[in-house]
N, C-alpha and C. Protein backbone atom coordinates (compact mmCIF):
# COMPACT_ATOMS: atom_id res chain seq x y z
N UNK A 1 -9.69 41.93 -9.97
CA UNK A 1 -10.72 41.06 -10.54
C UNK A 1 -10.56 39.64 -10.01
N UNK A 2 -11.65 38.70 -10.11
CA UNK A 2 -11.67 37.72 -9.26
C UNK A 2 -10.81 36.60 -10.27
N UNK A 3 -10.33 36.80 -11.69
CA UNK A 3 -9.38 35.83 -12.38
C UNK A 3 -8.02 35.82 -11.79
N UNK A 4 -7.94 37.08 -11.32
CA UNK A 4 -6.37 37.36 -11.09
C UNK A 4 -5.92 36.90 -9.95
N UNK A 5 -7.36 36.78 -8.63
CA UNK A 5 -7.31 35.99 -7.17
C UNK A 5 -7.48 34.75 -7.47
N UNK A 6 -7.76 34.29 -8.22
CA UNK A 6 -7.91 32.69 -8.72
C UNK A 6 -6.70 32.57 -9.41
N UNK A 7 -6.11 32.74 -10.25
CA UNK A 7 -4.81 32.72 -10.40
C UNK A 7 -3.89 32.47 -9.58
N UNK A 8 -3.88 33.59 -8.88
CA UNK A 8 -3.20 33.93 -7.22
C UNK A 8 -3.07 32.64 -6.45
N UNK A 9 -4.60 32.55 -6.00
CA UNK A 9 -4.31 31.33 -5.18
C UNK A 9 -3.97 29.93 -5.55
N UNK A 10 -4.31 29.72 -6.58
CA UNK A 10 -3.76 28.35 -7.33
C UNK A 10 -2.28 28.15 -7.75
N UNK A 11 -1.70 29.55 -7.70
CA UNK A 11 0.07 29.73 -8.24
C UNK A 11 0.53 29.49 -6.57
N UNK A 12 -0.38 29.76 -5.51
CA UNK A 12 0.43 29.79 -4.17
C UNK A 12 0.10 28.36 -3.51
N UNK A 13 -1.01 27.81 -3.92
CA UNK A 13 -1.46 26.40 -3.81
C UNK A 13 -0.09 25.93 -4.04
N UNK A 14 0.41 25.27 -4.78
CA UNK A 14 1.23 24.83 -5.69
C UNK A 14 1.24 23.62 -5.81
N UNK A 15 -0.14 23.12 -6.10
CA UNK A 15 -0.89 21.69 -6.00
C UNK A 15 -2.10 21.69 -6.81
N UNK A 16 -2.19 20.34 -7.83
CA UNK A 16 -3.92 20.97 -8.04
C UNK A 16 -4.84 21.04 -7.31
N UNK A 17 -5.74 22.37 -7.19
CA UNK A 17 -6.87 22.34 -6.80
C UNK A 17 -8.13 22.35 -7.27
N UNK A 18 -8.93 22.09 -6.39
CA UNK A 18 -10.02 22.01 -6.82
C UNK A 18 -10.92 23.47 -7.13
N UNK A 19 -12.01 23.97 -7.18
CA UNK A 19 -12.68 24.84 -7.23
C UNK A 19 -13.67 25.42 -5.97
N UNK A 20 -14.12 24.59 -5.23
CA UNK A 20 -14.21 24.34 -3.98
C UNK A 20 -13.19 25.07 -2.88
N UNK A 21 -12.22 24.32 -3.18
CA UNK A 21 -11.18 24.96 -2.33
C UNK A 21 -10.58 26.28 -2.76
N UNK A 22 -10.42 26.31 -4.25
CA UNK A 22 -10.08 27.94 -4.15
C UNK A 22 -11.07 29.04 -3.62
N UNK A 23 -12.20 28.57 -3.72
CA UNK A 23 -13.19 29.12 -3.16
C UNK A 23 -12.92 29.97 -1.53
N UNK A 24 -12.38 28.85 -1.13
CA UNK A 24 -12.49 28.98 0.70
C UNK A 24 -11.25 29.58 0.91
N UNK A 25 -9.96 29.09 -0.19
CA UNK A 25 -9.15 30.06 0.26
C UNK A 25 -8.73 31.64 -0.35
N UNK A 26 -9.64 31.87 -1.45
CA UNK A 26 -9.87 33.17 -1.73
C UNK A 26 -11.15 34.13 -1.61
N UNK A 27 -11.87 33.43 -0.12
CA UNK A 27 -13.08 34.09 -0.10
C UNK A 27 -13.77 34.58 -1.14
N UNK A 28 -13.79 33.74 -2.01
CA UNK A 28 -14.89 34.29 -3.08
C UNK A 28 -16.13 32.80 -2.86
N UNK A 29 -17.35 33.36 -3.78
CA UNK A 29 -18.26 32.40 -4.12
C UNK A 29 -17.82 31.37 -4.72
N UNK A 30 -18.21 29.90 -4.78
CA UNK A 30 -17.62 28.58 -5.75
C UNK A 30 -18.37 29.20 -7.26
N UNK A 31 -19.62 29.87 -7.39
CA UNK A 31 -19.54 30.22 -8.96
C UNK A 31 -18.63 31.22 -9.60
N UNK A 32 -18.69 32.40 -8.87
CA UNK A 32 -17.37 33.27 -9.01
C UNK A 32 -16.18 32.39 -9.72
N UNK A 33 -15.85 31.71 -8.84
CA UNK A 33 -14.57 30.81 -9.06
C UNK A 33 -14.39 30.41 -10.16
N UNK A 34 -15.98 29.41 -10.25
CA UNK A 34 -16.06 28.47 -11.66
C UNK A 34 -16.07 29.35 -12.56
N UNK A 35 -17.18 30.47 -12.40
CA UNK A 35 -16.59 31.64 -13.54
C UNK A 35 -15.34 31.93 -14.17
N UNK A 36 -14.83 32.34 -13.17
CA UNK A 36 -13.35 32.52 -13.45
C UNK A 36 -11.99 31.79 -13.79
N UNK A 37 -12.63 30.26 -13.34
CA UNK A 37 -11.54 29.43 -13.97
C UNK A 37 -11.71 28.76 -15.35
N UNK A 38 -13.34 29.26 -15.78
CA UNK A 38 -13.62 29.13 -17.69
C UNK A 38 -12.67 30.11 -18.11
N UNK A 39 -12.52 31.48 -17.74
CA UNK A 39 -11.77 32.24 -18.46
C UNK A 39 -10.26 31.87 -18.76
N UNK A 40 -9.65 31.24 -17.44
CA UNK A 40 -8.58 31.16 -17.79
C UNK A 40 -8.36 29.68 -18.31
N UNK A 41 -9.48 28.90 -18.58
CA UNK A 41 -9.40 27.68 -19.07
C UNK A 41 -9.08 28.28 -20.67
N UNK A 42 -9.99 29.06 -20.99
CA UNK A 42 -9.95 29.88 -22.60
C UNK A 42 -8.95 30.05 -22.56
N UNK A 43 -8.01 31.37 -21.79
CA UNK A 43 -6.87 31.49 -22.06
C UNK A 43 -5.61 30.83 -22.05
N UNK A 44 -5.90 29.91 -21.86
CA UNK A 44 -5.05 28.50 -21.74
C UNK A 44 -3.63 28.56 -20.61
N UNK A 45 -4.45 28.91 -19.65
CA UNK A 45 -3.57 29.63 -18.55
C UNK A 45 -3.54 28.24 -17.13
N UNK A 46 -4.57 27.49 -17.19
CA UNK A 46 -4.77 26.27 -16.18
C UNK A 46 -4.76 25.19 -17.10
N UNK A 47 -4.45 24.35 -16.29
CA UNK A 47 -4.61 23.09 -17.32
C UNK A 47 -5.01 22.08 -15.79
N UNK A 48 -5.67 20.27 -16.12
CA UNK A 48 -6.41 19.43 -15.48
C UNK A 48 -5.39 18.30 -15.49
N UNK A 49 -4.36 18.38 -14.59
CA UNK A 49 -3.71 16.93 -14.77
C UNK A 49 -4.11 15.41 -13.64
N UNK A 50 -5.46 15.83 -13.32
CA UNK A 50 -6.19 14.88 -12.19
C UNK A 50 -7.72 15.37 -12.64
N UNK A 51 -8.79 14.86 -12.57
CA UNK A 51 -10.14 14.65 -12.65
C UNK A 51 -10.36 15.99 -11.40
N UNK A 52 -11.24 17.07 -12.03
CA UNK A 52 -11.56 17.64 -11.01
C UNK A 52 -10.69 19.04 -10.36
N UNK A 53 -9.30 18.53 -10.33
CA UNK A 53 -7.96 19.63 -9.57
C UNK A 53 -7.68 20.24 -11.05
N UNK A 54 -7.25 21.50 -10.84
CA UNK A 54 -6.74 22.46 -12.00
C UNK A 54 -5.39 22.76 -11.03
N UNK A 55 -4.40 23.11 -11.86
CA UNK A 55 -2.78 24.22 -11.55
C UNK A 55 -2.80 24.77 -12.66
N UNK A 56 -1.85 25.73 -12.53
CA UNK A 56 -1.69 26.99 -13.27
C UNK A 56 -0.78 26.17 -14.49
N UNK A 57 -0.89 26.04 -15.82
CA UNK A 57 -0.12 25.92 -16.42
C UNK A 57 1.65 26.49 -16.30
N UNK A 58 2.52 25.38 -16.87
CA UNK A 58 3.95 25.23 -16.54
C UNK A 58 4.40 25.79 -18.07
């Protein structure tokens, strides 16, 4: 599922990113993405420590 490649690439990022960029580096669509990074915003799995960039919660 495309939460678990968004996950993925943001745990291998190991920087915040943006949504944009996970985009390009998990070949998915930027809504896909945004989709998928509400879910794990719910699950309180990312967190925003810059305007814009998400990382995987610590």
């Amino acid at each position: 599922m495309s939460v678990e490649k968004v996950l993925a690439v943001m745990t291998a990022a190991g920087k915040p990113v943006k949504a944009g960029e996970i985009a390009e580096l998990a070949g998915l669509d930027k809504k896909v993405v945004e989709k998928a990074m509400n879910e794990l915003k719910k699950q309180d799995k990312i967190v925003s420590p810059v305007r814009c960039a998400w990382e995987v919660k610590k």
